[in-house]
Each structure stands twice: as C-alpha cells, then as structure tokens.
Protein backbone atom coordinates (compact mmCIF):
# COMPACT_ATOMS: atom_id res chain seq x y z
CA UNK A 1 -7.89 -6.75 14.88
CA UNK A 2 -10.16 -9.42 16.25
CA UNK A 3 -10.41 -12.67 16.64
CA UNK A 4 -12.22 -16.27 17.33
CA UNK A 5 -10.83 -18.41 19.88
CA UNK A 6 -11.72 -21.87 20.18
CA UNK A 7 -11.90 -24.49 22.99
CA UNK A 8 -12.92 -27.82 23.43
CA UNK A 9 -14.97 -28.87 26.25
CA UNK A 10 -16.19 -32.01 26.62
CA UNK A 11 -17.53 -33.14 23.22
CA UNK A 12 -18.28 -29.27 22.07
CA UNK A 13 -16.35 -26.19 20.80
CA UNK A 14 -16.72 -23.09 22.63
CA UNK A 15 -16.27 -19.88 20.99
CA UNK A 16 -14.71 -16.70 22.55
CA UNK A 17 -14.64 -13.19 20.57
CA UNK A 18 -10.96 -11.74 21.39
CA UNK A 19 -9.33 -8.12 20.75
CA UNK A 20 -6.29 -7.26 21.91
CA UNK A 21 -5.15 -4.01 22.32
CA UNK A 22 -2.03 -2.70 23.03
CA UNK A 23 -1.86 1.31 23.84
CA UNK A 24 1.18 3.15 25.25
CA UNK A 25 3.00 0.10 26.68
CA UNK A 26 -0.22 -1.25 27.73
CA UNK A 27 -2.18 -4.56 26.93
CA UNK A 28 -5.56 -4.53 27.24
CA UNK A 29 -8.15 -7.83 26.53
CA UNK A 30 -11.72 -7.98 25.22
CA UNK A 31 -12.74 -11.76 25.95
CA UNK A 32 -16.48 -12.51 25.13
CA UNK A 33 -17.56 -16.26 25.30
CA UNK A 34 -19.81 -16.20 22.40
CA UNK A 35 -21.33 -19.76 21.92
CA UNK A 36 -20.91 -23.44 20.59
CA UNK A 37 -19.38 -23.40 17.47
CA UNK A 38 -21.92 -23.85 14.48
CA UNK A 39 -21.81 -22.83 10.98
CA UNK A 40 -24.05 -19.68 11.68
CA UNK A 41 -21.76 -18.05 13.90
CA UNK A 42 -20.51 -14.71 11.90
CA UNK A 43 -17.63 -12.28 13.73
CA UNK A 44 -18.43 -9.45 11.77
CA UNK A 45 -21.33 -9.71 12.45
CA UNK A 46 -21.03 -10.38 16.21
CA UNK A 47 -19.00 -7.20 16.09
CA UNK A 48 -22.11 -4.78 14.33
CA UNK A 49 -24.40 -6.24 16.87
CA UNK A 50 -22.45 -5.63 19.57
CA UNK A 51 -21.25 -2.66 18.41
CA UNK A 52 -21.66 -0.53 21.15
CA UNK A 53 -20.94 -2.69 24.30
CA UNK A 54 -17.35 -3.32 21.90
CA UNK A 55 -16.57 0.13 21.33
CA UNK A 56 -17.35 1.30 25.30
CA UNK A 57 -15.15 -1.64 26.82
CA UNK A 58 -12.22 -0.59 24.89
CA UNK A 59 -12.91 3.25 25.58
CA UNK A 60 -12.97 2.43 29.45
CA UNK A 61 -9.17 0.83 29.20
CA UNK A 62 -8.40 4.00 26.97
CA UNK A 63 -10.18 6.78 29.10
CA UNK A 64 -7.65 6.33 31.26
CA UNK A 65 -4.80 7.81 29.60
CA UNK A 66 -7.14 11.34 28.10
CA UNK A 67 -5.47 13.45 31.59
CA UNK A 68 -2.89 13.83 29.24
CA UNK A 69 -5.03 14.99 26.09
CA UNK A 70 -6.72 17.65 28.81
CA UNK A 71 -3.76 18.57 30.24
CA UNK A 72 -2.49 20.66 26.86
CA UNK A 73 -6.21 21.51 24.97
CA UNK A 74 -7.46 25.11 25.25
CA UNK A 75 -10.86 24.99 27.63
CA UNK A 76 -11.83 21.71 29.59
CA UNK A 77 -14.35 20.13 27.46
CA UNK A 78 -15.43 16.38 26.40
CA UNK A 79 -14.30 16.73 23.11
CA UNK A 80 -11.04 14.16 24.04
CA UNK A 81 -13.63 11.47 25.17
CA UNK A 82 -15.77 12.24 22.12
CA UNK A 83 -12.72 11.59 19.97
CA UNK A 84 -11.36 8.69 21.21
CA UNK A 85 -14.71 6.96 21.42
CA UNK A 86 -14.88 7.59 17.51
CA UNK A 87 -11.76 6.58 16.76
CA UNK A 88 -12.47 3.38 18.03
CA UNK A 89 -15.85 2.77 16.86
CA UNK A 90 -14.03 3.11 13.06
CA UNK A 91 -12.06 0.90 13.78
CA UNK A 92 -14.60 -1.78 14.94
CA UNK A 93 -16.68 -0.71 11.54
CA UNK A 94 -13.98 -0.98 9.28
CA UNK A 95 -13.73 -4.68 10.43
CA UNK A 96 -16.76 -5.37 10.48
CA UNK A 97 -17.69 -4.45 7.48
CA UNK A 98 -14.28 -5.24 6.07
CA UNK A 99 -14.51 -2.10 3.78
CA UNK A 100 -10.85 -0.63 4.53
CA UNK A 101 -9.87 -1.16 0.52
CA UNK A 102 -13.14 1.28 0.26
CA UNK A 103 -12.89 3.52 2.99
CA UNK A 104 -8.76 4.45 1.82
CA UNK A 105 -9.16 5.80 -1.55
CA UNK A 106 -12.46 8.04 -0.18
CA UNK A 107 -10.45 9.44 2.52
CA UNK A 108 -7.62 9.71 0.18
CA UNK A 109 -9.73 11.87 -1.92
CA UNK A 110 -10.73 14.21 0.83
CA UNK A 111 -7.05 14.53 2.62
CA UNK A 112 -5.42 15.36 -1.07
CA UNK A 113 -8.00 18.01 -1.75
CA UNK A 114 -7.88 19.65 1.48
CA UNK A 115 -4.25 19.54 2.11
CA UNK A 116 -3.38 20.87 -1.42
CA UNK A 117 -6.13 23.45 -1.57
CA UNK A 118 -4.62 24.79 1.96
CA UNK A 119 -0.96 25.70 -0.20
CA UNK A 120 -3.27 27.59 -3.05
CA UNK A 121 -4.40 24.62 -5.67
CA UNK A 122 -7.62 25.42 -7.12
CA UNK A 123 -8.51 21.94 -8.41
CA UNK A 124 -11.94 21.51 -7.38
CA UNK A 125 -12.90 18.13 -5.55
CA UNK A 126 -14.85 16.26 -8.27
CA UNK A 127 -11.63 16.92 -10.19
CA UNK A 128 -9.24 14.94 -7.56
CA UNK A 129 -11.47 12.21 -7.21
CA UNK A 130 -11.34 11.59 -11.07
CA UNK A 131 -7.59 11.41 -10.90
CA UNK A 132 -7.52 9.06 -7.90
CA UNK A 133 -10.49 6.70 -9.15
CA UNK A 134 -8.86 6.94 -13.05
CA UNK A 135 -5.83 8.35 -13.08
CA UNK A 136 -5.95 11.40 -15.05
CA UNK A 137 -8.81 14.33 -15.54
CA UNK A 138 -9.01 16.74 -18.32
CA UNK A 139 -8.73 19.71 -15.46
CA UNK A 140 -6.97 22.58 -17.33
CA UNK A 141 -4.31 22.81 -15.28
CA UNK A 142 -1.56 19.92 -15.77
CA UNK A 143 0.27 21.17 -12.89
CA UNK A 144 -2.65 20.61 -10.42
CA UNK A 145 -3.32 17.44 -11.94
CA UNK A 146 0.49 16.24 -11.37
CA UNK A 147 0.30 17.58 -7.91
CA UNK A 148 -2.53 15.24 -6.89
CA UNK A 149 -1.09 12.60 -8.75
CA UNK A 150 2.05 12.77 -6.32
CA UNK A 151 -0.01 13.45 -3.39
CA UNK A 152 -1.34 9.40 -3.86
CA UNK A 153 1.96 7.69 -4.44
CA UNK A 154 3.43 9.79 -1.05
CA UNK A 155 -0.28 8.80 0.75
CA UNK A 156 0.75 5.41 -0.17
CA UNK A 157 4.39 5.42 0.56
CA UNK A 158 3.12 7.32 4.03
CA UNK A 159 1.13 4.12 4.62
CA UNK A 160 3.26 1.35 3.36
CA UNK A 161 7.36 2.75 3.57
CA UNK A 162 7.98 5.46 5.63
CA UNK A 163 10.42 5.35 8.47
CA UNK A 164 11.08 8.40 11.05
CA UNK A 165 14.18 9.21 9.64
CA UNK A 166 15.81 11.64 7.53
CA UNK A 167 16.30 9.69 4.19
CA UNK A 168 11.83 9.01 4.51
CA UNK A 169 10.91 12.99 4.87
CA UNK A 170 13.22 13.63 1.58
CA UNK A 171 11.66 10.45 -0.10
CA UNK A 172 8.21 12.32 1.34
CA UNK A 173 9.15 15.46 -0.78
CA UNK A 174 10.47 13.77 -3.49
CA UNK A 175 7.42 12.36 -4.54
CA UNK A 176 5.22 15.13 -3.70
CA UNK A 177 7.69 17.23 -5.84
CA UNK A 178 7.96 14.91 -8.88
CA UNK A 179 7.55 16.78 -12.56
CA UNK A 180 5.84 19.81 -10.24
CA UNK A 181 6.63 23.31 -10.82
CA UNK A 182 5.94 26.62 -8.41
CA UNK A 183 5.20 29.75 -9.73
CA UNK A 184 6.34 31.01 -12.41
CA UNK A 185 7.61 27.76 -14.05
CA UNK A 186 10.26 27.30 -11.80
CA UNK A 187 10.69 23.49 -10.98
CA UNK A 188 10.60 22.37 -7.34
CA UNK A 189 14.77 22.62 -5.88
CA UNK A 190 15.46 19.24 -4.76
CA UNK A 191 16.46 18.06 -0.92
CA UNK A 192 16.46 20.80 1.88
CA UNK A 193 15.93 24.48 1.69
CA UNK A 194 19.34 26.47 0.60
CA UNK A 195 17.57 29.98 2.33
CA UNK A 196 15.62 31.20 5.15
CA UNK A 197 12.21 31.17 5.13
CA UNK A 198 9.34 32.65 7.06
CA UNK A 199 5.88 31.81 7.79
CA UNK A 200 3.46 34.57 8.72
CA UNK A 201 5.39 36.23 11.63
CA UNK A 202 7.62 33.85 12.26
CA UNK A 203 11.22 32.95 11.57
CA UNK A 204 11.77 28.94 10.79
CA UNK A 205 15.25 27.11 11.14
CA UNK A 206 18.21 28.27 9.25
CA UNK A 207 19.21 25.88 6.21
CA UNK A 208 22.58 24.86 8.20
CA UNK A 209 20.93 23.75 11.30
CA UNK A 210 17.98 21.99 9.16
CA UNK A 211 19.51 18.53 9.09
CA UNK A 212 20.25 18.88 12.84
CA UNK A 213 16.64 20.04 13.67
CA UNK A 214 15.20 16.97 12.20
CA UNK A 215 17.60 14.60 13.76
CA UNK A 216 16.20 16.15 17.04
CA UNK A 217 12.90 16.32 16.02
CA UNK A 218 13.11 12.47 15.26
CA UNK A 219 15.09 11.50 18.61
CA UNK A 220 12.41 13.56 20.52
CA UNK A 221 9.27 11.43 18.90
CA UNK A 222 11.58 8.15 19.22
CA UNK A 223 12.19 8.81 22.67
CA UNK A 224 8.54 9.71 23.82
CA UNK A 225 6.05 7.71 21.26
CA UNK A 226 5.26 5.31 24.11
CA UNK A 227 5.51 8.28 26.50
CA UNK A 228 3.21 11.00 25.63
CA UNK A 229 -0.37 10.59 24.43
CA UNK A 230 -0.54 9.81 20.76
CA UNK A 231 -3.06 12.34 19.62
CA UNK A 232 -0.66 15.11 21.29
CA UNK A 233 2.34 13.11 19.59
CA UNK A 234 1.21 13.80 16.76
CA UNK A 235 -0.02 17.28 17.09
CA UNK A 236 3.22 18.31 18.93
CA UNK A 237 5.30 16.82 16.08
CA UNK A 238 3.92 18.54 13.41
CA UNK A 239 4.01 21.79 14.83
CA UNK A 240 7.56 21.49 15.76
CA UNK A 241 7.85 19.94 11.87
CA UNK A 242 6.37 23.09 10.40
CA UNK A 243 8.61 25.36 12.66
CA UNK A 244 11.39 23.99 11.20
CA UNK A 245 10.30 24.05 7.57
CA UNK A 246 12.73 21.96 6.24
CA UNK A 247 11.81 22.59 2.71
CA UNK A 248 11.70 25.58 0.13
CA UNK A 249 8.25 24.54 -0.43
CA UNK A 250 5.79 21.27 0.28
CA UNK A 251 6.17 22.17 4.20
CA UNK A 252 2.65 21.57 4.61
CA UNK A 253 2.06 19.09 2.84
CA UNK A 254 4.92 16.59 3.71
CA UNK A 255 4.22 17.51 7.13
CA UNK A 256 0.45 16.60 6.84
CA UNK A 257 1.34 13.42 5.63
CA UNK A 258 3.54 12.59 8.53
CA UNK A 259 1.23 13.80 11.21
CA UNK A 260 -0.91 10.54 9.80
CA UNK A 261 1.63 8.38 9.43
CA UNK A 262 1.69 8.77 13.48
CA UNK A 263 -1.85 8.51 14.12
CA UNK A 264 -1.96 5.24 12.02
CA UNK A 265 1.21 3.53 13.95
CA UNK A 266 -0.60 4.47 16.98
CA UNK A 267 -4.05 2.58 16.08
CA UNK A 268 -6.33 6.00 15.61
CA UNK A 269 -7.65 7.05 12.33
CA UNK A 270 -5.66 9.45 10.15
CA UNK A 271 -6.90 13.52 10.04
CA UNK A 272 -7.71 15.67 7.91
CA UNK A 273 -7.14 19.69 7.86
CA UNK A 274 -9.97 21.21 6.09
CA UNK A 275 -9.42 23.74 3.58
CA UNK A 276 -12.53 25.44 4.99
CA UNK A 277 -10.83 26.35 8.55
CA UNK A 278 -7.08 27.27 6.82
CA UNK A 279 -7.01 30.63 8.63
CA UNK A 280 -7.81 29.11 11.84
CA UNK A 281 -4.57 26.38 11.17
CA UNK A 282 -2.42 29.19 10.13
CA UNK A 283 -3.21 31.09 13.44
CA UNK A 284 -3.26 28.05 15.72
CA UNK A 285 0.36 27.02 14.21
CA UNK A 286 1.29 30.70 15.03
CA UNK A 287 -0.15 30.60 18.63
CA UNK A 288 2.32 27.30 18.72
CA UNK A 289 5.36 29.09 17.78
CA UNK A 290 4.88 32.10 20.25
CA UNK A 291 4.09 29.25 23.34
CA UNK A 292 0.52 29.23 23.38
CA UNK A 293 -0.08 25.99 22.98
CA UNK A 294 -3.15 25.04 24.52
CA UNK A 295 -5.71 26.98 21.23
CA UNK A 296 -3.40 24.80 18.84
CA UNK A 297 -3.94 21.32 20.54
CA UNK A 298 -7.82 22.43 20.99
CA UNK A 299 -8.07 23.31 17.11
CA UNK A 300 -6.64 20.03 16.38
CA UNK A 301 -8.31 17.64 18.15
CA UNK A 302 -11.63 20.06 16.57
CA UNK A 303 -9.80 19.04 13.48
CA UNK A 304 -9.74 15.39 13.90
CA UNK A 305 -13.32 15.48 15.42
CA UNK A 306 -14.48 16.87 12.12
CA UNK A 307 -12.42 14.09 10.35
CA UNK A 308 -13.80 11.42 12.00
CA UNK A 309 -17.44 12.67 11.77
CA UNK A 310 -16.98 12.73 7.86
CA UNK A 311 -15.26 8.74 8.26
CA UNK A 312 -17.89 7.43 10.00
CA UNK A 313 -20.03 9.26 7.18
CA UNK A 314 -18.30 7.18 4.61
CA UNK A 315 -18.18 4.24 6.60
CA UNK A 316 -22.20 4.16 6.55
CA UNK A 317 -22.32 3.99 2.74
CA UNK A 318 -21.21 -0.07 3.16
C-alpha cells in the first residue's frame, strides 16, 4: 500500500506519493514529489494517472529477481516479465480504485467453480455465484451446493487464519469436508488418509509417513520463502503437496487453496486452475512427479497468466 507524505517547507506543505515494497528480503522505494498540498490533490487518483510510470518502476526493482522464474519454466519466453508486470498493475488498480471488497467475492466465484469442477462437481457457474452472492441456490444437487458453501468459509479462513502448520491444512479439510459426502453416500473420513492412494501413475506417501511428509514439506517452505522466487514457491509447494496427498479425498482442493495462501503472503495475486485445461494440470503434476519439472512450472505460470488476464477483466468493471 501507498501513501502521502508530508513536509513543511517554508510556509507550504509539500506532498510526496510513497510505496514501499518489500520483496525477498529486499526494500524497495517509490518516492514521487507530487505538489503543494491543496484540497484537490486525490492519491487514487494520482495512482490511475500515473498508472503506468507506477507499475514499470516497481517492475524494474522486481525484474531483477525473474533469473530464478527462467531458470525452472519449460522454453525461454517473456511470459515471467508479462506476469509479474500484471501482478503488479492489480495491485496498483485495486488501490486505486479501492474495489478489493468487490474484486474478492468475483474471484471467489471463479476459483470455487474451477477448483471444484476439476474433482468432478457439475454445478454450473451461474449456480456458484448464487450461493456466494445469497447463500443458497435451488441447484438439484444439495451436495454440490454444500460443497461450494465450504469452499467460501476455507477461501476465507485461507485469507484471514491459516498458518503453515499441520493443525491449519486439517482445519483446511475440515471445512471443505463439513456435512459433504463422496460417492455413494459415504461421508468424508475425518483427519489424514488411513490407506494408500494413487494418482494417475503415480504412488503418493504412505499414511504412516503422512504426518512426517508435511512437517518436511512445511520446514522446506519455512526455510526457503525468502529464498526462492515466490511464484516457484508456490508452484513447487503444491506439487510436492499433491505428491503427498495427505487426504482420502479434497487433495486438490485443500492444496489449491494453499498454493494462494502463498501467493497472497508474498504480495502477487492469487491463481486460478481452470477447469477448461484439467488434463493439461493432471499431466503437468505427473511430469512433476517423474522430474520433469520445467513443462509443470511453464503450465503454471500459463495458469496464473490466464488468471490475471480474467482479474484485470474484473477489475475494469469499477
């Protein structure tokens, strides 16, 4: 966030536009004098109008650090630069046009339909959108319905609660898991799987070394969240998260959730995994677990490309 600095000189008030930033251990300052103080002076406003200049300073400090996006992606390509630039021109909007309590609840809608669709709900979008602007929906299924339903409060404990530890990714399933049943009527087992499981080709962690897993898997992103670029943070955490599979069921989605709960603490705008391109995520999380890492990181930044593209969509509706 932004803001107004003021300083007297003489018998007047200058005004300076200031943004800190600080990314991977590193502070960065925006410092714009920006005039005599006088009741017409506006920062959101300063911010649309200077939109552009804003958004390329900051990139400049950031650019710095993409070596280590390029280093893992599939095929050299801009698409890092093209990112990050994004990123922070939502940022700058969402400020400006101080429409974050909008901009939530729209993404919101998107993310839950996506990431639910990807495990097999059929609940079509206009359907999720009525449950997260009223509540409820008359949708036929009331299992779809509660599955949504617990898909905000976990968005919103995501947002507002979670720590990276073990008791916050059972709180994660918990929610998601409420009142839900799988197929064939069978409620949702509570806390970690009790058997193996596999997904596609590939074996996940054994139920006894589950708890363990995790514990590593949290060590390893407390140990290198200042280290390693946050976009591949992220991405490397959740494929490691899915490889592991901690849970009977709700892999996906708990692990979606937690993906954005690192690209928020790290400043960048949370993805989205399109329901559209769930072959292509299936394959790229395969690629992961046999070592071929570089088509994964490339399909997710595509990923969060996409995601921003339909943001910044949103974000011109205000």
């Amino acid at each position: 966030m932004s803001y107004i600095e003021k300083r007297n000189v003489g018998k007047n008030i200058r005004l300076y536009f200031v943004k800190k930033v600080n990314f991977m251990n590193k502070r960065f300052t925006i410092k714009k004098y920006v005039g005599i103080e006088n009741s017409l002076f506006n920062k959101n406003k300063y911010i649309l109008d200077n939109l552009i200049e804003l958004t390329n300073e900051e990139y400049l400090f950031k650019s710095s650090f993409l070596h280590l996006v390029n280093s893992k992606i599939y095929a050299i390509s801009k698409l890092s630069e093209v990112v990050e630039i994004k990123s922070i021109k939502i940022n700058n909007l969402i400020e400006a046009k101080n429409c974050e309590n909008s901009i939530d609840p729209e993404f919101a809608k998107e993310f839950i339909f996506n990431s639910n669709n990807i495990e097999g709900s059929k609940i079509p979008p206009e359907q999720v959108r009525e449950i997260i602007s009223k509540g409820d929906t008359n949708y036929k299924n009331r299992n779809e319905i509660i599955e949504v339903q617990n898909s905000i409060l976990a968005f919103e404990y995501i947002k507002k609660e979670f720590k990276f530890n073990i008791s916050s990714i059972k709180k994660v399933y918990s929610i998601l898991t409420t009142n839900l049943y799988r197929e064939g009527n069978i409620p949702y087992p509570k806390g970690f799987k009790k058997e193996e499981n596999i997904v596609g080709n590939s074996k996940t962690t054994p139920p006894e070394q589950v708890e363990e897993k995790l514990k590593e898997l949290l060590n390893w992103y407390k140990q290198n969240k200042n280290k390693i670029h946050p976009l591949i943070l992220a991405f490397e955490f959740h494929a490691k998260y899915e490889l592991i599979h901690p849970f009977t069921d709700g892999n996906g989605r708990t692990g979606r959730l937690i993906i954005n709960k690192i690209l928020l603490s790290s400043g960048y705008p949370p993805i989205i995994v399109f329901k559209s391109n769930k072959s292509a995520y299936f394959n790229a999380l395969e690629e992961y677990s046999n070592r071929k890492t570089k088509k994964y990181f490339q399909f997710m930044l595509e990923q969060l490309d996409k995601t921003y593209d339909y943001i910044l969509e949103t974000i011109s509706k205000y």
